[in-house]
C-alpha atoms as a PDB file:
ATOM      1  CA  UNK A   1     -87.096  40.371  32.757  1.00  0.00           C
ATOM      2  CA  UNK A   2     -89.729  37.570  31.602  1.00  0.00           C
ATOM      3  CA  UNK A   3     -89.549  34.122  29.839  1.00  0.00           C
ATOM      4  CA  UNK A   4     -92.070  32.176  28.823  1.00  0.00           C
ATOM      5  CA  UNK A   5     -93.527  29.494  30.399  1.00  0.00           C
ATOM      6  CA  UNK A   6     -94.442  26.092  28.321  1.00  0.00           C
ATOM      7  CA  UNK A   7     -94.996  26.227  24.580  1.00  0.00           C
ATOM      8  CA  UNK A   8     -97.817  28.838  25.278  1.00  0.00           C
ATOM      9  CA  UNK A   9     -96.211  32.877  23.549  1.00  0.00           C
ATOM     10  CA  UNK A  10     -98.986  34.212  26.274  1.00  0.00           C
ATOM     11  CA  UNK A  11     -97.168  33.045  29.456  1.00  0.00           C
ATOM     12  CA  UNK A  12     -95.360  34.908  31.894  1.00  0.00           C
ATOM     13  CA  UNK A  13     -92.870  33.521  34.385  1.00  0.00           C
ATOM     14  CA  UNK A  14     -92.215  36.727  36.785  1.00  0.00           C
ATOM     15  CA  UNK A  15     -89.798  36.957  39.786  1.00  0.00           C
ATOM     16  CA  UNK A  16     -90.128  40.069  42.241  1.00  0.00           C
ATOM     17  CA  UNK A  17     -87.935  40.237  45.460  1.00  0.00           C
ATOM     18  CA  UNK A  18     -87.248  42.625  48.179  1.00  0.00           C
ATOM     19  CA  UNK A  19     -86.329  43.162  51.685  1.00  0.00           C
ATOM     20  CA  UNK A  20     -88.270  45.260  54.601  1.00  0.00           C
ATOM     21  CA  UNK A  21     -87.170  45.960  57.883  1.00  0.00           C
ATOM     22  CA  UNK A  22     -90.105  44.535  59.187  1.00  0.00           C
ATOM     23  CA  UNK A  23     -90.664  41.133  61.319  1.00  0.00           C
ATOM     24  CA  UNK A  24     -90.986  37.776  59.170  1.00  0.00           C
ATOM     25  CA  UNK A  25     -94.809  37.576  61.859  1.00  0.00           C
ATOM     26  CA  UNK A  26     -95.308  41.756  60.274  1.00  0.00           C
ATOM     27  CA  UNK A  27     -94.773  40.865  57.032  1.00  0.00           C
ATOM     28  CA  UNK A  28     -97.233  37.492  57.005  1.00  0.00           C
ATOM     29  CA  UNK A  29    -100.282  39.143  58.666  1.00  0.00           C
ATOM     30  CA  UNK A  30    -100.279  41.782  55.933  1.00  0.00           C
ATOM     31  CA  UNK A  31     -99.735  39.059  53.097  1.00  0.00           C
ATOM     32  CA  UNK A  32    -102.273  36.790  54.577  1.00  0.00           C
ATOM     33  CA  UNK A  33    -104.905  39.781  55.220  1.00  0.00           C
ATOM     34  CA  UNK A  34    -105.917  40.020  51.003  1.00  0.00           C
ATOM     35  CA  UNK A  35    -108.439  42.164  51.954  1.00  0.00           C
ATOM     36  CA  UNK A  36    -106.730  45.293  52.633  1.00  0.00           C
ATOM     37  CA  UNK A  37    -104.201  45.060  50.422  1.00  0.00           C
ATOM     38  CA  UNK A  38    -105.909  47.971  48.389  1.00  0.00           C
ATOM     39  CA  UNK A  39    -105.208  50.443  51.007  1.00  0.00           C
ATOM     40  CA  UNK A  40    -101.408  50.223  50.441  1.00  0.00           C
ATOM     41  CA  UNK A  41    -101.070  48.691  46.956  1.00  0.00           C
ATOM     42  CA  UNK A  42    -101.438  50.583  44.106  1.00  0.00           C
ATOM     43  CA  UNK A  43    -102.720  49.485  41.347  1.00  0.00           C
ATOM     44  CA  UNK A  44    -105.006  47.015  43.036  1.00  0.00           C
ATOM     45  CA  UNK A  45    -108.019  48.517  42.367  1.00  0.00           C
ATOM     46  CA  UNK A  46    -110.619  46.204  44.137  1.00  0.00           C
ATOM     47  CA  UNK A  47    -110.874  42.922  45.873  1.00  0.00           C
ATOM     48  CA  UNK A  48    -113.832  40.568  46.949  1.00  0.00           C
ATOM     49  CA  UNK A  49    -113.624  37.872  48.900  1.00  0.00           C
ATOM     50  CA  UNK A  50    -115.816  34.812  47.017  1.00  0.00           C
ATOM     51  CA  UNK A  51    -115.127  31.790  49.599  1.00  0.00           C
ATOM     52  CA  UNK A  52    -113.870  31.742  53.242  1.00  0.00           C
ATOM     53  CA  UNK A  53    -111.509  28.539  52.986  1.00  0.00           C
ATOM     54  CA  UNK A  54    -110.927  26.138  55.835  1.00  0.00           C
ATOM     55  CA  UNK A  55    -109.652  26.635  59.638  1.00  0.00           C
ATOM     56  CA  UNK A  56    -105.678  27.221  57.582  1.00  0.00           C
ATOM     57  CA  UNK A  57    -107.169  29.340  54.563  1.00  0.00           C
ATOM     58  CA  UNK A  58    -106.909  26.474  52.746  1.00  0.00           C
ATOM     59  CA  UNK A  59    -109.717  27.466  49.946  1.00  0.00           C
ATOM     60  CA  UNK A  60    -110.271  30.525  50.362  1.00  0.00           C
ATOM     61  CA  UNK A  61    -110.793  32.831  47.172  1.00  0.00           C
ATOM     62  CA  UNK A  62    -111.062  36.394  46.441  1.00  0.00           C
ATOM     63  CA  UNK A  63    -111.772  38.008  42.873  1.00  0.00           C
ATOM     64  CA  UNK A  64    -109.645  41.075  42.378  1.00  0.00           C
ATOM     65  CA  UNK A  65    -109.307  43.876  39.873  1.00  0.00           C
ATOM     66  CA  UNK A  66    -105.664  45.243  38.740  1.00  0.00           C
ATOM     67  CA  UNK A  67    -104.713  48.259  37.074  1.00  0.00           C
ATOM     68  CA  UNK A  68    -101.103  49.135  35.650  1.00  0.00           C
ATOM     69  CA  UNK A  69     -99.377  52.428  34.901  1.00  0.00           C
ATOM     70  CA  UNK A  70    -100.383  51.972  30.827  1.00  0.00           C
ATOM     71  CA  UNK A  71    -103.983  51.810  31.271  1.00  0.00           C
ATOM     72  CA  UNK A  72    -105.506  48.665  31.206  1.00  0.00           C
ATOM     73  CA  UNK A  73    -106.780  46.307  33.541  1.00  0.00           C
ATOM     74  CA  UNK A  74    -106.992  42.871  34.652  1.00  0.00           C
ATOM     75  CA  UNK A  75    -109.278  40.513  36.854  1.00  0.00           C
ATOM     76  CA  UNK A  76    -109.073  37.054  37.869  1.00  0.00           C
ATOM     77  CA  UNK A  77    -109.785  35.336  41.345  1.00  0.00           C
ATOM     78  CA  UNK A  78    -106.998  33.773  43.529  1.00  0.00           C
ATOM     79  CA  UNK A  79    -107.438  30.407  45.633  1.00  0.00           C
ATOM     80  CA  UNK A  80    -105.464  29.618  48.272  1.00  0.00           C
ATOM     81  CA  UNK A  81    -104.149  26.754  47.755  1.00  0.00           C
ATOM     82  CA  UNK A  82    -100.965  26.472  50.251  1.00  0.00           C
ATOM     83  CA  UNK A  83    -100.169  28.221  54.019  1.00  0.00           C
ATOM     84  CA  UNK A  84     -96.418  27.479  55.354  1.00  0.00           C
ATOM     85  CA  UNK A  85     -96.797  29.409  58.248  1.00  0.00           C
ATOM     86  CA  UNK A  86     -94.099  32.454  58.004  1.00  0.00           C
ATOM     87  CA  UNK A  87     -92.992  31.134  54.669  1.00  0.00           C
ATOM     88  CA  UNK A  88     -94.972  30.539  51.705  1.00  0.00           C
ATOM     89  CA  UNK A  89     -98.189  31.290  50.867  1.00  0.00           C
ATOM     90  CA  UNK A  90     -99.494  29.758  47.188  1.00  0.00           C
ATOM     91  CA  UNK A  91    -102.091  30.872  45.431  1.00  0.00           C
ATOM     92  CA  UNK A  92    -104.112  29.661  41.769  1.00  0.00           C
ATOM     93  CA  UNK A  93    -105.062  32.482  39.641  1.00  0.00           C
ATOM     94  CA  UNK A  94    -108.159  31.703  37.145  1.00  0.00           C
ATOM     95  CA  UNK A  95    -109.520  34.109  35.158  1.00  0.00           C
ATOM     96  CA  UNK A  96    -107.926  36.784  32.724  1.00  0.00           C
ATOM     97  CA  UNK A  97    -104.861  35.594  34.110  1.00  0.00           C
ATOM     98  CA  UNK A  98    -104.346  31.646  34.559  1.00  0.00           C
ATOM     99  CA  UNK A  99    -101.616  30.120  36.572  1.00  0.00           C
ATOM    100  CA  UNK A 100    -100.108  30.292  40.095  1.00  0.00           C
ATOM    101  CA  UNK A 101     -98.269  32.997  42.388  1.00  0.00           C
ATOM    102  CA  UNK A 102     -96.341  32.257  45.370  1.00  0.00           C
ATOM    103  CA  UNK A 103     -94.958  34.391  48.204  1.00  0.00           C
ATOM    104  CA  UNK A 104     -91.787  33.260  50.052  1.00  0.00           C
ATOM    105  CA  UNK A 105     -90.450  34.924  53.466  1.00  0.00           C
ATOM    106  CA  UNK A 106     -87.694  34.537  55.267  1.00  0.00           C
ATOM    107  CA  UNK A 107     -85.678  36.086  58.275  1.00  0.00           C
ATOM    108  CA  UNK A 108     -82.239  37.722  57.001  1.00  0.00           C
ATOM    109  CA  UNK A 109     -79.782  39.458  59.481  1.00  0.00           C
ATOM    110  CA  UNK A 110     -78.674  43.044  59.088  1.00  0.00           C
ATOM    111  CA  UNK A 111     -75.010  42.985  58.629  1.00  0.00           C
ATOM    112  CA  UNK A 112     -74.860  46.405  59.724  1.00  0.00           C
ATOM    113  CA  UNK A 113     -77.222  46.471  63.262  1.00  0.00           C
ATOM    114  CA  UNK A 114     -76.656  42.834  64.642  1.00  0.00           C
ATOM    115  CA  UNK A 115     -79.411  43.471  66.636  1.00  0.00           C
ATOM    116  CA  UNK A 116     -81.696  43.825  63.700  1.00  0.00           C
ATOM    117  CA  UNK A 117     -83.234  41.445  60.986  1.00  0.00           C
ATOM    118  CA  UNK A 118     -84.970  41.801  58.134  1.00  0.00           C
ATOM    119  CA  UNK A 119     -87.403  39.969  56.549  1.00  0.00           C
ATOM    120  CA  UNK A 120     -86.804  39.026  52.788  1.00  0.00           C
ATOM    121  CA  UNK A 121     -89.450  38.357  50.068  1.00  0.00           C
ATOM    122  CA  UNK A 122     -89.711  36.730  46.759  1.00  0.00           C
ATOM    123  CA  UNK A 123     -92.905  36.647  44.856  1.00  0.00           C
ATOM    124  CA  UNK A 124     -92.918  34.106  41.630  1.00  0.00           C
ATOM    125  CA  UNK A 125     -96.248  34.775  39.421  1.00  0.00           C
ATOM    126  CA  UNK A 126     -96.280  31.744  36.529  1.00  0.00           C
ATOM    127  CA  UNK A 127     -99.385  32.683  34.331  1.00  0.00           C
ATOM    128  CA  UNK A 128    -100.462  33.039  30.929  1.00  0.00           C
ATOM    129  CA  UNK A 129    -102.931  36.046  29.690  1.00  0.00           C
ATOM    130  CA  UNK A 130    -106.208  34.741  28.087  1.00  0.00           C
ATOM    131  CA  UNK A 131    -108.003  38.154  27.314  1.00  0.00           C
ATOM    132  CA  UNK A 132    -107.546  37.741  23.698  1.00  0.00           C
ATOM    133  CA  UNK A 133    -106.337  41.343  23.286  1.00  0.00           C
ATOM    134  CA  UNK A 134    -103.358  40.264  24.982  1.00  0.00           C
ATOM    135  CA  UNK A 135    -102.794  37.216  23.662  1.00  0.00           C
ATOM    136  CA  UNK A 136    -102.945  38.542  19.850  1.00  0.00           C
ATOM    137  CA  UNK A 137    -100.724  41.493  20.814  1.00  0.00           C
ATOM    138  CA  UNK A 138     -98.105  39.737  23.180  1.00  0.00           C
ATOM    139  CA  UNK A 139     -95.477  39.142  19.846  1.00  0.00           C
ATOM    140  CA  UNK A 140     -95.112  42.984  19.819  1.00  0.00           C
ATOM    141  CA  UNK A 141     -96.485  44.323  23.213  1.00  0.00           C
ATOM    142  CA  UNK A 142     -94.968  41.968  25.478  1.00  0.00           C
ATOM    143  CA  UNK A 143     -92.078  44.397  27.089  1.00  0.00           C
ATOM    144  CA  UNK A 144     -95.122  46.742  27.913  1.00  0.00           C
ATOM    145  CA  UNK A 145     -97.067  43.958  29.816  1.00  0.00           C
ATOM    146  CA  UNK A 146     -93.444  43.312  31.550  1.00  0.00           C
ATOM    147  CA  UNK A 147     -93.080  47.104  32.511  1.00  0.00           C
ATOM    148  CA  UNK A 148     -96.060  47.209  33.791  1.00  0.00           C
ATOM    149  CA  UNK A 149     -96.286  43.890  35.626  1.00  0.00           C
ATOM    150  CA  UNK A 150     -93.324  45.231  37.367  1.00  0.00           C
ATOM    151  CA  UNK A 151     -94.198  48.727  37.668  1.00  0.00           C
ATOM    152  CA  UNK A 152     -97.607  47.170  39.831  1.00  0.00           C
ATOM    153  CA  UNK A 153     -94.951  44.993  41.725  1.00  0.00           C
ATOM    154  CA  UNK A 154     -92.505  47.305  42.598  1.00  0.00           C
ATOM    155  CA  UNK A 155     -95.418  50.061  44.046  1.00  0.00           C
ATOM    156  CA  UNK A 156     -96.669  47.002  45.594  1.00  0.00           C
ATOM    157  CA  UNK A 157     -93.378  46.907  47.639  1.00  0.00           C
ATOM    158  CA  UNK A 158     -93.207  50.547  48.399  1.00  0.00           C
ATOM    159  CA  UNK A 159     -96.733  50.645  49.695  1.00  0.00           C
ATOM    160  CA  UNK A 160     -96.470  47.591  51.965  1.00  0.00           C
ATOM    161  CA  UNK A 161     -93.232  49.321  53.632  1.00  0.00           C
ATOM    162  CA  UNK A 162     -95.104  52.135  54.097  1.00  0.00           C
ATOM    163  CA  UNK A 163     -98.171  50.406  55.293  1.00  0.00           C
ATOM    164  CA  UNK A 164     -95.742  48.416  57.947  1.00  0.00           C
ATOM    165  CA  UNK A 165     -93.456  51.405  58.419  1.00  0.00           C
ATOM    166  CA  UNK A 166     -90.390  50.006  57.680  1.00  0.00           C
ATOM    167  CA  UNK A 167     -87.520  50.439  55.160  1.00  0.00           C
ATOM    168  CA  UNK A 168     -87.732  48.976  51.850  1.00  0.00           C
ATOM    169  CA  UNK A 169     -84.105  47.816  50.079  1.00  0.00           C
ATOM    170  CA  UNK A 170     -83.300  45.922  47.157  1.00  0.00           C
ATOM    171  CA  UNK A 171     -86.303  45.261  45.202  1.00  0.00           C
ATOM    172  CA  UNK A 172     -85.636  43.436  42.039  1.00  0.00           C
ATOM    173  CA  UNK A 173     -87.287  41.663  39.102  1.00  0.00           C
ATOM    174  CA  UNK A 174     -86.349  39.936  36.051  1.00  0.00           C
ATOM    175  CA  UNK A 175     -82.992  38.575  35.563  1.00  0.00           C
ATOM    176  CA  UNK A 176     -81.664  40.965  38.588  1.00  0.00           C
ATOM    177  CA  UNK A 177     -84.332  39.175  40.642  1.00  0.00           C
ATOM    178  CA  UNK A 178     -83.231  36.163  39.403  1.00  0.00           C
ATOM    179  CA  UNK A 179     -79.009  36.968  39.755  1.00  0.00           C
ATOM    180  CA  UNK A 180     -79.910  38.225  43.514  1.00  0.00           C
ATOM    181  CA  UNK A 181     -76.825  37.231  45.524  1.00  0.00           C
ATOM    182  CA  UNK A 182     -78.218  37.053  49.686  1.00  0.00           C
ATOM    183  CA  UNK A 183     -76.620  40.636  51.731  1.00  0.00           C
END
């Protein structure tokens, strides 16, 4: 579900993964194109881009706005900060939220349509929460801030399958994220 992440009770140490029956190439132009991510993830309510980056992306930052099933909402701006073409993309997170997310893809065959692969994804989100709301209330509200980290991430999935239409299969977070076993 969630540990946390140096001494700090704020931080956050989140796992998501799923597979799509889309193309590893499918998958990374949608991941790499930030700015339409609003029109198929929910919960992402808005998204500026604030600096181009270099030739790679290298640099480039975007301030976004993110709103969960309970209510509330969260900005911060994301720097690129790594590009492994069809395989990782790493980004730094300042802001209301403070830390680092990374996106791994990889091919994975279909067992049952040889001629088919898949394309799997794990995201990993390390960050602690400095709106002071949160961090007063994390000792009792943490398991909501969980839920809906992974109510966001999970939508996220669904609406990226959709946007690619493709077939979404196995998402998982938390320990069952963490226990995956490769099909």
């Amino acid at each position: 579900m969630f540990s946390g992440q140096d001494s700090d009770p704020a931080s956050f140490d989140f796992l998501s993964r799923w597979q799509l029956s889309a193309s590893l190439e499918a998958v990374w132009e949608a991941l790499i194109d930030f700015q339409r991510w609003p029109e198929w993830w929910p919960g992402l309510q808005s998204v500026v881009e604030t600096a181009e980056g270099d030739a790679d992306g290298i640099g480039q930052r975007a301030s976004s706005r993110w709103r969960g099933p309970i209510g509330y909402s969260i900005e911060f701006e994301i720097e690129t900060v790594q590009r492994e073409y069809l395989k990782c993309l790493k980004g730094k997170a300042t802001g209301e939220l403070s830390g680092s997310g990374t996106w791994h893809i990889s091919p994975i065959a279909d067992l049952e349509v040889p001629d088919r692969t898949w394309t799997r994804i794990a995201y990993e989100w390390h960050v602690i929460a400095t709106k002071k709301w949160m961090q007063l209330l994390n000792p009792v509200a943490r398991p909501v801030f969980v839920y809906s980290h992974d109510h966001v991430m999970e939508r996220g999935a669904q609406g990226l399958a959709e946007y690619l239409g493709c077939e979404l299969r196995g998402f998982a977070t938390g320990e069952e994220a963490r226990t995956e076993t490769p099909r």
